[in-house]
Each structure stands twice: as structure tokens, then as C-alpha cells.
PDB file of N, CA and C in Angstrom:
ATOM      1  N   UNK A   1      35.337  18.649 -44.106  1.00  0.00           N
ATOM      2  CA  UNK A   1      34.480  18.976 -42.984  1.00  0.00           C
ATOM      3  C   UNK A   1      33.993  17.681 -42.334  1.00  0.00           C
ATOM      4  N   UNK A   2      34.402  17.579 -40.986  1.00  0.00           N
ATOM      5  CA  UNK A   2      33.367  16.361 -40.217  1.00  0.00           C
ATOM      6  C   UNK A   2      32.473  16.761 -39.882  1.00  0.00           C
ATOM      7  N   UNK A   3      31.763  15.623 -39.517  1.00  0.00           N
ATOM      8  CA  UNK A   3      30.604  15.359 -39.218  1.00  0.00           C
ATOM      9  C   UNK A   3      30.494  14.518 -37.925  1.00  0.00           C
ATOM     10  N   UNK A   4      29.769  15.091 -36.659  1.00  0.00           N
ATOM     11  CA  UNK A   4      29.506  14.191 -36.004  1.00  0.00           C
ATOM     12  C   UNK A   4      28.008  13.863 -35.092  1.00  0.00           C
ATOM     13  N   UNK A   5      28.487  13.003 -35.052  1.00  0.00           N
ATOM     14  CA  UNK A   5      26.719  12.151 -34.375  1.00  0.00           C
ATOM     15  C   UNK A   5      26.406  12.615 -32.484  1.00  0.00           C
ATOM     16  N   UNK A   6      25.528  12.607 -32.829  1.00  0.00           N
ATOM     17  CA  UNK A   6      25.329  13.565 -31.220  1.00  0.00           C
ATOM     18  C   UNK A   6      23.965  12.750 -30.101  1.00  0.00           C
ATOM     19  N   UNK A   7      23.809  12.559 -29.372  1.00  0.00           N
ATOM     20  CA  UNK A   7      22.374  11.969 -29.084  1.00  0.00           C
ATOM     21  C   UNK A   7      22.112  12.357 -27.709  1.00  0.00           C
ATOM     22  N   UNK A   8      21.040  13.015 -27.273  1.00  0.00           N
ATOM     23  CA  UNK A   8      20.381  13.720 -26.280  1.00  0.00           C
ATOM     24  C   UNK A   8      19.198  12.956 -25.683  1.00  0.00           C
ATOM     25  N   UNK A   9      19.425  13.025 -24.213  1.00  0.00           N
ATOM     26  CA  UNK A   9      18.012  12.811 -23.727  1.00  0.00           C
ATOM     27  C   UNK A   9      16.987  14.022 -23.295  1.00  0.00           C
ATOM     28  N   UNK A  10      16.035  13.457 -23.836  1.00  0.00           N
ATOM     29  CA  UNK A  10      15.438  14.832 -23.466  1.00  0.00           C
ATOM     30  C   UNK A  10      13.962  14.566 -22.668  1.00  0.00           C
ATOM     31  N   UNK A  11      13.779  15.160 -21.329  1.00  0.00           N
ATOM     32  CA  UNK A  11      12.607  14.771 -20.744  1.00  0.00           C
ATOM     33  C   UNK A  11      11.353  15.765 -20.883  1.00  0.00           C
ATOM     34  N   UNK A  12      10.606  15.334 -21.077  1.00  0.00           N
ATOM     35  CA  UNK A  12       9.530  15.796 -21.015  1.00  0.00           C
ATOM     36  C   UNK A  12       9.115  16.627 -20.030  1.00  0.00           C
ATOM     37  N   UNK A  13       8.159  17.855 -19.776  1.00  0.00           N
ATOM     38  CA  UNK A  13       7.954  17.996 -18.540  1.00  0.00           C
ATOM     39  C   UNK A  13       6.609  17.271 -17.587  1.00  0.00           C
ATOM     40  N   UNK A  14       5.790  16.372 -18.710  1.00  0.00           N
ATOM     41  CA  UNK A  14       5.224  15.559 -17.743  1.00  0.00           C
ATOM     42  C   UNK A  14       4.625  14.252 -18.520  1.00  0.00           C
ATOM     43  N   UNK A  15       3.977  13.071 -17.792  1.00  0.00           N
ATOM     44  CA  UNK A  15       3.273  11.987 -18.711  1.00  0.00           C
ATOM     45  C   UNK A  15       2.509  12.550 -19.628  1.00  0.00           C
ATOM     46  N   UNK A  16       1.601  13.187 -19.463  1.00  0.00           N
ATOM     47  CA  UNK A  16       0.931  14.119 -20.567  1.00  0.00           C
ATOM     48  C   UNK A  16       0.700  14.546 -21.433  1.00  0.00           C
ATOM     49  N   UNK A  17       2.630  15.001 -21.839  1.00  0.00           N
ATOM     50  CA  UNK A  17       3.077  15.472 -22.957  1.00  0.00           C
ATOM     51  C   UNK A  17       2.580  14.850 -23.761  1.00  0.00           C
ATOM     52  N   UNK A  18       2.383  15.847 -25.121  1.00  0.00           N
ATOM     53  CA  UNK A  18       2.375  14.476 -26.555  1.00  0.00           C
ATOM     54  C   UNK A  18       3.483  14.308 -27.141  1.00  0.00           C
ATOM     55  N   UNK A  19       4.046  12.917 -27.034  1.00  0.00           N
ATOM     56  CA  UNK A  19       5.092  12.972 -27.980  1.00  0.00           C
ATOM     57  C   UNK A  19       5.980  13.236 -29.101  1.00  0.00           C
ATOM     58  N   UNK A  20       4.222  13.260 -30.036  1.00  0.00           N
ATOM     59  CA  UNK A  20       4.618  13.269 -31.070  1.00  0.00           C
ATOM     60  C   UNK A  20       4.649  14.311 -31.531  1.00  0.00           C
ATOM     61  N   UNK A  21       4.201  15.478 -31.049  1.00  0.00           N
ATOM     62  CA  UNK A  21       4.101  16.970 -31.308  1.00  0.00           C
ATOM     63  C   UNK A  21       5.652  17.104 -30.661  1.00  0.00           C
ATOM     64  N   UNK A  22       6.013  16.686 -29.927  1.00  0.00           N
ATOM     65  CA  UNK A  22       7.263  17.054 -29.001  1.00  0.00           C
ATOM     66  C   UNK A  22       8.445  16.865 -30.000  1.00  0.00           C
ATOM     67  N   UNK A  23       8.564  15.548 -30.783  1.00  0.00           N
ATOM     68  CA  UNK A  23       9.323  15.290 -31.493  1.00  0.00           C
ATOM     69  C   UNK A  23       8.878  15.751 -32.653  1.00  0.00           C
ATOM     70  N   UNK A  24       8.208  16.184 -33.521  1.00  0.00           N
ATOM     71  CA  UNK A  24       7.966  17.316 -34.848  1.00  0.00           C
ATOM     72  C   UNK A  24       8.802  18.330 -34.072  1.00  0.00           C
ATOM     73  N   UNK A  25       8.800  18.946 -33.068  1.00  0.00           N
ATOM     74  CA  UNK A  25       9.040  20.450 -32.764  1.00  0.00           C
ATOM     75  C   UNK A  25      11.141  20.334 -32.624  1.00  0.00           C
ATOM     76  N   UNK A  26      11.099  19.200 -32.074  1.00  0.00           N
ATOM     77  CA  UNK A  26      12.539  18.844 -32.040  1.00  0.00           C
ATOM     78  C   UNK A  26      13.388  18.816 -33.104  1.00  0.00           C
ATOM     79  N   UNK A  27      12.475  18.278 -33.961  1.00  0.00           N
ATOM     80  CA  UNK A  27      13.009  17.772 -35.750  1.00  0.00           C
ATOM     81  C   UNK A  27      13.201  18.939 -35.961  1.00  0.00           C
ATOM     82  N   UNK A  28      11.808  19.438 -35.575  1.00  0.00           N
ATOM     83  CA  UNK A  28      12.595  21.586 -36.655  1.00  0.00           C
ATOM     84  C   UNK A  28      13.461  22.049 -35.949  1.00  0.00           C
ATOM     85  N   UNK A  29      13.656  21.863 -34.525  1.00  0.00           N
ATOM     86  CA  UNK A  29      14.630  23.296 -34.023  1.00  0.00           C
ATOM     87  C   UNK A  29      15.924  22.412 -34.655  1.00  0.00           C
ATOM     88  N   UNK A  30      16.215  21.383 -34.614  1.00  0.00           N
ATOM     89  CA  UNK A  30      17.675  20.349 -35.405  1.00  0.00           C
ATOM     90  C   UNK A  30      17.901  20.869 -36.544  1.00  0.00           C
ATOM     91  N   UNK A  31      16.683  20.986 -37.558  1.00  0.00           N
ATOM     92  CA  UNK A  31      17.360  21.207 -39.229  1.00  0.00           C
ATOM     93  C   UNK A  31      17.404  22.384 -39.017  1.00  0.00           C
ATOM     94  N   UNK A  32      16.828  23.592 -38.310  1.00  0.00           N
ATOM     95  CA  UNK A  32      17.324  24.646 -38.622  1.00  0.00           C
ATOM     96  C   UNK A  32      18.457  25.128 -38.435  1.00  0.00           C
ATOM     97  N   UNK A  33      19.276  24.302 -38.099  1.00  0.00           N
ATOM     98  CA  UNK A  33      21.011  24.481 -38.164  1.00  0.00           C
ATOM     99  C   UNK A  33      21.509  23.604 -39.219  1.00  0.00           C
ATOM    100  N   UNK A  34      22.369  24.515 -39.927  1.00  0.00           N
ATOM    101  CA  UNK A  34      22.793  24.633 -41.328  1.00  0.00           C
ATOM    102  C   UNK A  34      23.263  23.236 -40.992  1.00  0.00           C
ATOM    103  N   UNK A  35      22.929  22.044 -42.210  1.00  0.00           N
ATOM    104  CA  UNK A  35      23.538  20.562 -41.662  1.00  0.00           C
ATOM    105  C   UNK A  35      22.719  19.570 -41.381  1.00  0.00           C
ATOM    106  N   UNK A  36      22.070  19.913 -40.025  1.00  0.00           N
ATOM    107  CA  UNK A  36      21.417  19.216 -39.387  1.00  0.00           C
ATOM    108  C   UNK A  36      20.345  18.190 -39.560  1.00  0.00           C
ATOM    109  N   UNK A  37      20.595  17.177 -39.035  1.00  0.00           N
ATOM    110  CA  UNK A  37      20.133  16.066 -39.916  1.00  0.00           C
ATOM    111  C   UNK A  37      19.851  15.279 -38.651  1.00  0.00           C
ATOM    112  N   UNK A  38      18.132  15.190 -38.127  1.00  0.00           N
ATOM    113  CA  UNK A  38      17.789  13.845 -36.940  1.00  0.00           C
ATOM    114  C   UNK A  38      18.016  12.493 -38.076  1.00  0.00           C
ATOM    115  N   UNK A  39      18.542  12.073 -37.258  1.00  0.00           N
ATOM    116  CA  UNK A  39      18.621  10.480 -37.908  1.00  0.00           C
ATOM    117  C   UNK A  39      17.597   9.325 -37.283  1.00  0.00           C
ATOM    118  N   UNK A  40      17.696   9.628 -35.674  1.00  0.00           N
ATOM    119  CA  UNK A  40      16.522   8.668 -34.950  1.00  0.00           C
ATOM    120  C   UNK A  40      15.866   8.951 -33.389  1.00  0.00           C
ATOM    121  N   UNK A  41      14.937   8.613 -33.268  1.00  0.00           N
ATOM    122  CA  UNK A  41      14.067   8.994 -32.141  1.00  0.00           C
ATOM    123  C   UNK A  41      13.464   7.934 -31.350  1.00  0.00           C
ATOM    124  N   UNK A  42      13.773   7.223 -30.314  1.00  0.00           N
ATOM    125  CA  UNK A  42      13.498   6.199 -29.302  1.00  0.00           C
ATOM    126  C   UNK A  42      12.662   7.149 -28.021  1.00  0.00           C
ATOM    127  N   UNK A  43      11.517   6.252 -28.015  1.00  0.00           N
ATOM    128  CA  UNK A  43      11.097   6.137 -26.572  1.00  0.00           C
ATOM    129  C   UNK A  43      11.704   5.371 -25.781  1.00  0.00           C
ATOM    130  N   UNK A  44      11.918   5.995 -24.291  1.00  0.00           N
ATOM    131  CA  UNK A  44      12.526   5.430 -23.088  1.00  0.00           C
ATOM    132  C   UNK A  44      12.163   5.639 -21.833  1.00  0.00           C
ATOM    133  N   UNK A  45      11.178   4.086 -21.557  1.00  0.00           N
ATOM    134  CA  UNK A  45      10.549   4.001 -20.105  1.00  0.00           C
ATOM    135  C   UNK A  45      11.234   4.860 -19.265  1.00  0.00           C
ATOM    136  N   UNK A  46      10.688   5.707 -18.523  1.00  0.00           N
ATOM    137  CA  UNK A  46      11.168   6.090 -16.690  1.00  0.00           C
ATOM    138  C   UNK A  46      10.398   5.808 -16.129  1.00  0.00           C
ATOM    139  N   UNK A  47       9.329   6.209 -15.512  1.00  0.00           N
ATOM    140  CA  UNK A  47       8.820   5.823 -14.629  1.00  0.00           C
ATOM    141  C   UNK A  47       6.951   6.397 -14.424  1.00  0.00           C
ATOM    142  N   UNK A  48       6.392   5.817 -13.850  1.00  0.00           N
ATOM    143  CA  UNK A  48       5.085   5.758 -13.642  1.00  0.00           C
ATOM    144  C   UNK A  48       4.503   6.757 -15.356  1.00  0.00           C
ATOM    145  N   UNK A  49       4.676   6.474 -16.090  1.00  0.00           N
ATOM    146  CA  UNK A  49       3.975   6.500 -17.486  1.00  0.00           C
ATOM    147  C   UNK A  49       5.083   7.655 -18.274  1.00  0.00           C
ATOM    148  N   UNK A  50       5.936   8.104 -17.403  1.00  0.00           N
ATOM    149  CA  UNK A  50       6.979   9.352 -17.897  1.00  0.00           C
ATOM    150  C   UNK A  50       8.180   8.488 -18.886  1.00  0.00           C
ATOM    151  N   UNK A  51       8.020   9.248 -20.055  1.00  0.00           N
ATOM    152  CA  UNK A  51       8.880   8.656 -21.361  1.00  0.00           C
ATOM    153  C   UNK A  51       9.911   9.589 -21.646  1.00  0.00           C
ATOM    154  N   UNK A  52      11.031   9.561 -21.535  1.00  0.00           N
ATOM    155  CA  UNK A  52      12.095  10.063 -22.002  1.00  0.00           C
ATOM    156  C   UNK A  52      12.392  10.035 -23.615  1.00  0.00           C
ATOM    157  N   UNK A  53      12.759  11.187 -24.369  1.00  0.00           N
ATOM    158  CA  UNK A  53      12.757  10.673 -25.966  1.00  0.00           C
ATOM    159  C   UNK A  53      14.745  10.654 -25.745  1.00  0.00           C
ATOM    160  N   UNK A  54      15.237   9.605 -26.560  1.00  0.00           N
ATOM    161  CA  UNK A  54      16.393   9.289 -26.845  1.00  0.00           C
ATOM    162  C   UNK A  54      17.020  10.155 -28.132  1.00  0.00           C
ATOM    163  N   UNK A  55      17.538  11.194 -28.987  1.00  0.00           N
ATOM    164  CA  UNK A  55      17.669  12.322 -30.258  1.00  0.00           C
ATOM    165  C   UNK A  55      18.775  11.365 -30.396  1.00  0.00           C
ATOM    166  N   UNK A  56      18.834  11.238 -31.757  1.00  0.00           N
ATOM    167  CA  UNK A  56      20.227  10.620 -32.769  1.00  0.00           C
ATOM    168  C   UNK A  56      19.851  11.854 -33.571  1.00  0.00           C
ATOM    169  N   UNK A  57      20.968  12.432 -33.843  1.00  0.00           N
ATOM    170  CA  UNK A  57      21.360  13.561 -35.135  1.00  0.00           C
ATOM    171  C   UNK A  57      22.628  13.316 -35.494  1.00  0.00           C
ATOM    172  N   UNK A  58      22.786  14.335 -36.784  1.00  0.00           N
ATOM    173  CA  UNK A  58      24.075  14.232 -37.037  1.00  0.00           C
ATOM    174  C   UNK A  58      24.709  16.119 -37.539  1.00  0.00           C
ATOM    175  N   UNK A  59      25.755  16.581 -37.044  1.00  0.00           N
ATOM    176  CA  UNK A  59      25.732  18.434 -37.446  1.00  0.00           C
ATOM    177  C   UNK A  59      27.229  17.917 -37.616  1.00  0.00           C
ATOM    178  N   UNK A  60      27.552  19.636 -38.435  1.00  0.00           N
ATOM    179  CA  UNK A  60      28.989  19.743 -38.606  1.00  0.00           C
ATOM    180  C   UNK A  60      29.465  20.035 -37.451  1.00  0.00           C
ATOM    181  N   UNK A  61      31.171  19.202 -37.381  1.00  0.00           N
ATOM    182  CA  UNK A  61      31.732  19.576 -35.933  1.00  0.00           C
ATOM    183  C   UNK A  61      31.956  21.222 -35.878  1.00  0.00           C
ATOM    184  N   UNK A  62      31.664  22.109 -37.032  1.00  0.00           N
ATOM    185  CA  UNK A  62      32.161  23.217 -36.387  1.00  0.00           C
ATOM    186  C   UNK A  62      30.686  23.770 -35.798  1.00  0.00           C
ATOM    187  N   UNK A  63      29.713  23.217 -35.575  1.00  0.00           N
ATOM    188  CA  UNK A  63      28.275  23.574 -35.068  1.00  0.00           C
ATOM    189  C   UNK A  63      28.461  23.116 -33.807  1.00  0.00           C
ATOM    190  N   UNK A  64      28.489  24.210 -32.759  1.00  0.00           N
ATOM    191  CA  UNK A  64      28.622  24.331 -31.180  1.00  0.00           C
ATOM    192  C   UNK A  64      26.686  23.425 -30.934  1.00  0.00           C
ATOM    193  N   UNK A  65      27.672  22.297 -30.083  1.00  0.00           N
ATOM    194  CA  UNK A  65      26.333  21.289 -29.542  1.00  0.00           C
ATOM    195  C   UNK A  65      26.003  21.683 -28.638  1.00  0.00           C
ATOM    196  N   UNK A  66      26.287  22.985 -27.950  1.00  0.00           N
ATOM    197  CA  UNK A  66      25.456  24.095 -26.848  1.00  0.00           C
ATOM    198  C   UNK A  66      24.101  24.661 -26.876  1.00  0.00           C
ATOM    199  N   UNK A  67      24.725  25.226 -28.562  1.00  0.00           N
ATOM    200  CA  UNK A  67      23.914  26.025 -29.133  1.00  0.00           C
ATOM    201  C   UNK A  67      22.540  25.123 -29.449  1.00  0.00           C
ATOM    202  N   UNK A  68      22.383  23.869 -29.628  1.00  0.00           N
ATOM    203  CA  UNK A  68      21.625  23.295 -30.344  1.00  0.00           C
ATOM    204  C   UNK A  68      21.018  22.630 -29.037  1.00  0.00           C
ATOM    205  N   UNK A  69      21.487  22.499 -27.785  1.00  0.00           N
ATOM    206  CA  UNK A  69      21.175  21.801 -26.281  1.00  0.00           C
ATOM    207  C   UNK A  69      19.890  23.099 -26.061  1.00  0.00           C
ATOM    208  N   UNK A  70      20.530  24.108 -26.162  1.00  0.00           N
ATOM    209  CA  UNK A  70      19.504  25.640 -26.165  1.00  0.00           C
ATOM    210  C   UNK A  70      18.773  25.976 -26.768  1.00  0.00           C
ATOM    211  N   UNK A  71      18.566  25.199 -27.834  1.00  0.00           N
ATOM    212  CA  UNK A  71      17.434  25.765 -28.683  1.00  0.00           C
ATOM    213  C   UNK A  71      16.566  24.620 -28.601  1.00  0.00           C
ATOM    214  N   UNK A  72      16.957  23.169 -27.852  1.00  0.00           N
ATOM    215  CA  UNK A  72      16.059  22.510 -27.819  1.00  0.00           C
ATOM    216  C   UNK A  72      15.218  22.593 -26.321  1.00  0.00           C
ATOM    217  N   UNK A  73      16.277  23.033 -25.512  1.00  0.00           N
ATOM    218  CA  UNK A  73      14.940  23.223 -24.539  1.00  0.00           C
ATOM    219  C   UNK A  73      14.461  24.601 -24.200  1.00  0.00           C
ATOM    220  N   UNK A  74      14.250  25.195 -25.041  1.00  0.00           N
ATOM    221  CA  UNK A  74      13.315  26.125 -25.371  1.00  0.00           C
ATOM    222  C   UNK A  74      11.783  25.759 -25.807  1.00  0.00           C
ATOM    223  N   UNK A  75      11.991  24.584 -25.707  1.00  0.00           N
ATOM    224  CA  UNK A  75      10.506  24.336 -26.365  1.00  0.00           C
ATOM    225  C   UNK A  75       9.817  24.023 -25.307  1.00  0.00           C
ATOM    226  N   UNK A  76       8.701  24.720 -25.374  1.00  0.00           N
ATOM    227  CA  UNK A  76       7.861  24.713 -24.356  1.00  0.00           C
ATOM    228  C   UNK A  76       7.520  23.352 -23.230  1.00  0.00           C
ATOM    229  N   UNK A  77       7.189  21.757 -23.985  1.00  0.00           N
ATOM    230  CA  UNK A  77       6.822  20.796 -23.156  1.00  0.00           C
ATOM    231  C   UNK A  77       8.270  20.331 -23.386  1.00  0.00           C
ATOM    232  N   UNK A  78       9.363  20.755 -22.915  1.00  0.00           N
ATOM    233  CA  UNK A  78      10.855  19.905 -22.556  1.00  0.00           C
ATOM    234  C   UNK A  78      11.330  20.477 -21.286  1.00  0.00           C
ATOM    235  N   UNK A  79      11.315  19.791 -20.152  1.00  0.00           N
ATOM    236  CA  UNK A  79      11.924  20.005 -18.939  1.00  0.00           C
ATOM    237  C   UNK A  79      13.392  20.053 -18.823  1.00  0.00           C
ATOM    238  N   UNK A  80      14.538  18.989 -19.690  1.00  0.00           N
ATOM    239  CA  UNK A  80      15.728  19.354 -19.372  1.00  0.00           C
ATOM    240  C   UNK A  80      16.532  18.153 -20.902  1.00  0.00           C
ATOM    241  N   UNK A  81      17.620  18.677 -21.127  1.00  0.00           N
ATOM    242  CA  UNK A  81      18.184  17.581 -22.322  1.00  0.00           C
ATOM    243  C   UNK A  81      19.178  17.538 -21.508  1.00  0.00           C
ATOM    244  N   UNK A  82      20.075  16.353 -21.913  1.00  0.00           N
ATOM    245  CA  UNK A  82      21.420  16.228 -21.291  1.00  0.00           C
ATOM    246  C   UNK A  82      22.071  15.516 -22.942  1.00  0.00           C
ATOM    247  N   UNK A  83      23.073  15.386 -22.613  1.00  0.00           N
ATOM    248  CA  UNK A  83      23.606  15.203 -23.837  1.00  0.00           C
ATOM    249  C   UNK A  83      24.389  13.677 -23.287  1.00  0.00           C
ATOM    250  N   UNK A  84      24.422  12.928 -23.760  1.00  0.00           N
ATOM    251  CA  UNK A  84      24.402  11.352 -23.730  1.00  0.00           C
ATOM    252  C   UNK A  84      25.799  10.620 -24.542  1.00  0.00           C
ATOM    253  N   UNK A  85      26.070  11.478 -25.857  1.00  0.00           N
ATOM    254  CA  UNK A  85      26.895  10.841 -26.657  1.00  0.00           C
ATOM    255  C   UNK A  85      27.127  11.882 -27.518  1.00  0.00           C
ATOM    256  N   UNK A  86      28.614  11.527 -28.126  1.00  0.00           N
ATOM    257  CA  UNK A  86      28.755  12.991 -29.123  1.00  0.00           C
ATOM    258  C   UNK A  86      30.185  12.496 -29.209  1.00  0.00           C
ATOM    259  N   UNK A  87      30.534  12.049 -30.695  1.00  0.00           N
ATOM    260  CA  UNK A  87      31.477  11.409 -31.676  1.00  0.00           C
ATOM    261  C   UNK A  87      31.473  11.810 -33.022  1.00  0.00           C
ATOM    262  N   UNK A  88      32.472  11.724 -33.574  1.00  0.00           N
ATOM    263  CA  UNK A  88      32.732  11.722 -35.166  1.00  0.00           C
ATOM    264  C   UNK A  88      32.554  11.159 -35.662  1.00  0.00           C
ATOM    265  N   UNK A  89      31.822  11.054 -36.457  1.00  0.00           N
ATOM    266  CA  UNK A  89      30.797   9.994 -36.936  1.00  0.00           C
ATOM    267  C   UNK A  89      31.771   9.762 -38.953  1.00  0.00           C
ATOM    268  N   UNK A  90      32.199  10.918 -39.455  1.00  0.00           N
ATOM    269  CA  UNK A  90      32.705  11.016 -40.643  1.00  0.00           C
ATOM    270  C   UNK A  90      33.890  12.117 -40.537  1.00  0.00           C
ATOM    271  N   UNK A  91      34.570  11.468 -41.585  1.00  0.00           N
ATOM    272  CA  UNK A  91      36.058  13.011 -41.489  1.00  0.00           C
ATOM    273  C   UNK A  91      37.209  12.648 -40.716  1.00  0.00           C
TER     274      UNK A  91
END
């Protein structure tokens, strides 16, 4: 079974947000797919105080990275993810 590494931007929907509640809520909707494993979490300047979070994970390739784009912006303070990178990381 591979494994691959995936990394999302994900914006906030405003300066406001708390981050760090933002990223706890991210961490859970990730492990709750069988696998799923955040590996790392970067802040990333945009603009007038608005921080973009940078997601490093890692899921099995047979885990649809749709499914997991959808369950992350479901969360209430996330305006939009885009998906950035997504490789085989093992296998």
C-alpha cells in the first residue's frame, strides 16, 4: 500500500479567525480517515493581517483527496482549500 503526501492551502474566512482552534479542528477532520496522519502546519502571510494555514499530511493512495478537500471545508471558519501538492511519498 502507498502512501502519499498531500498539502493544502486553506484560507480562513477572516483575520479574526483563531488559528489555533482552526488547526485542532483540521487535525481531527485528517485522522478521521483511516491512515491519516498531519505531519505539518505553516502560517502564510497574505495580506492586511489575513494568514493562510499551509496542511502537510500524509493518507493511503487509495483515500480519494476529494473526499478529505470536503470534509475540510466544512468547517465552519474555512473559506476555501485548494490543494497545492500531492505525491507519493512511500510504495
Amino acid at each position: 500500500m502507498a502512501i502519499m503526501g498531500v498539502q493544502f492551502k486553506v484560507m480562513p474566512t477572516s483575520p479574526e479567525t483563531d488559528l489555533e482552534k482552526l488547526k485542532s479542528a483540521i487535525k481531527e477532520k485528517i485522522e478521521s480517515f483511516e491512515s491519516g496522519v498531519l505531519s505539518n502546519v505553516e502560517e502564510q502571510p497574505i495580506a492586511f493581517g489575513l494568514k493562510a494555514l499551509i496542511i502537510t499530511f500524509a493518507l493511503p493512495e487509495e483515500q480519494e483527496v476529494d473526499e478529505v478537500e470536503n470534509s475540510i471545508n466544512e468547517i465552519e471558519e474555512v473559506s476555501s482549500v485548494e490543494l497545492i501538492d500531492y505525491r507519493r511519498a512511500v510504495g
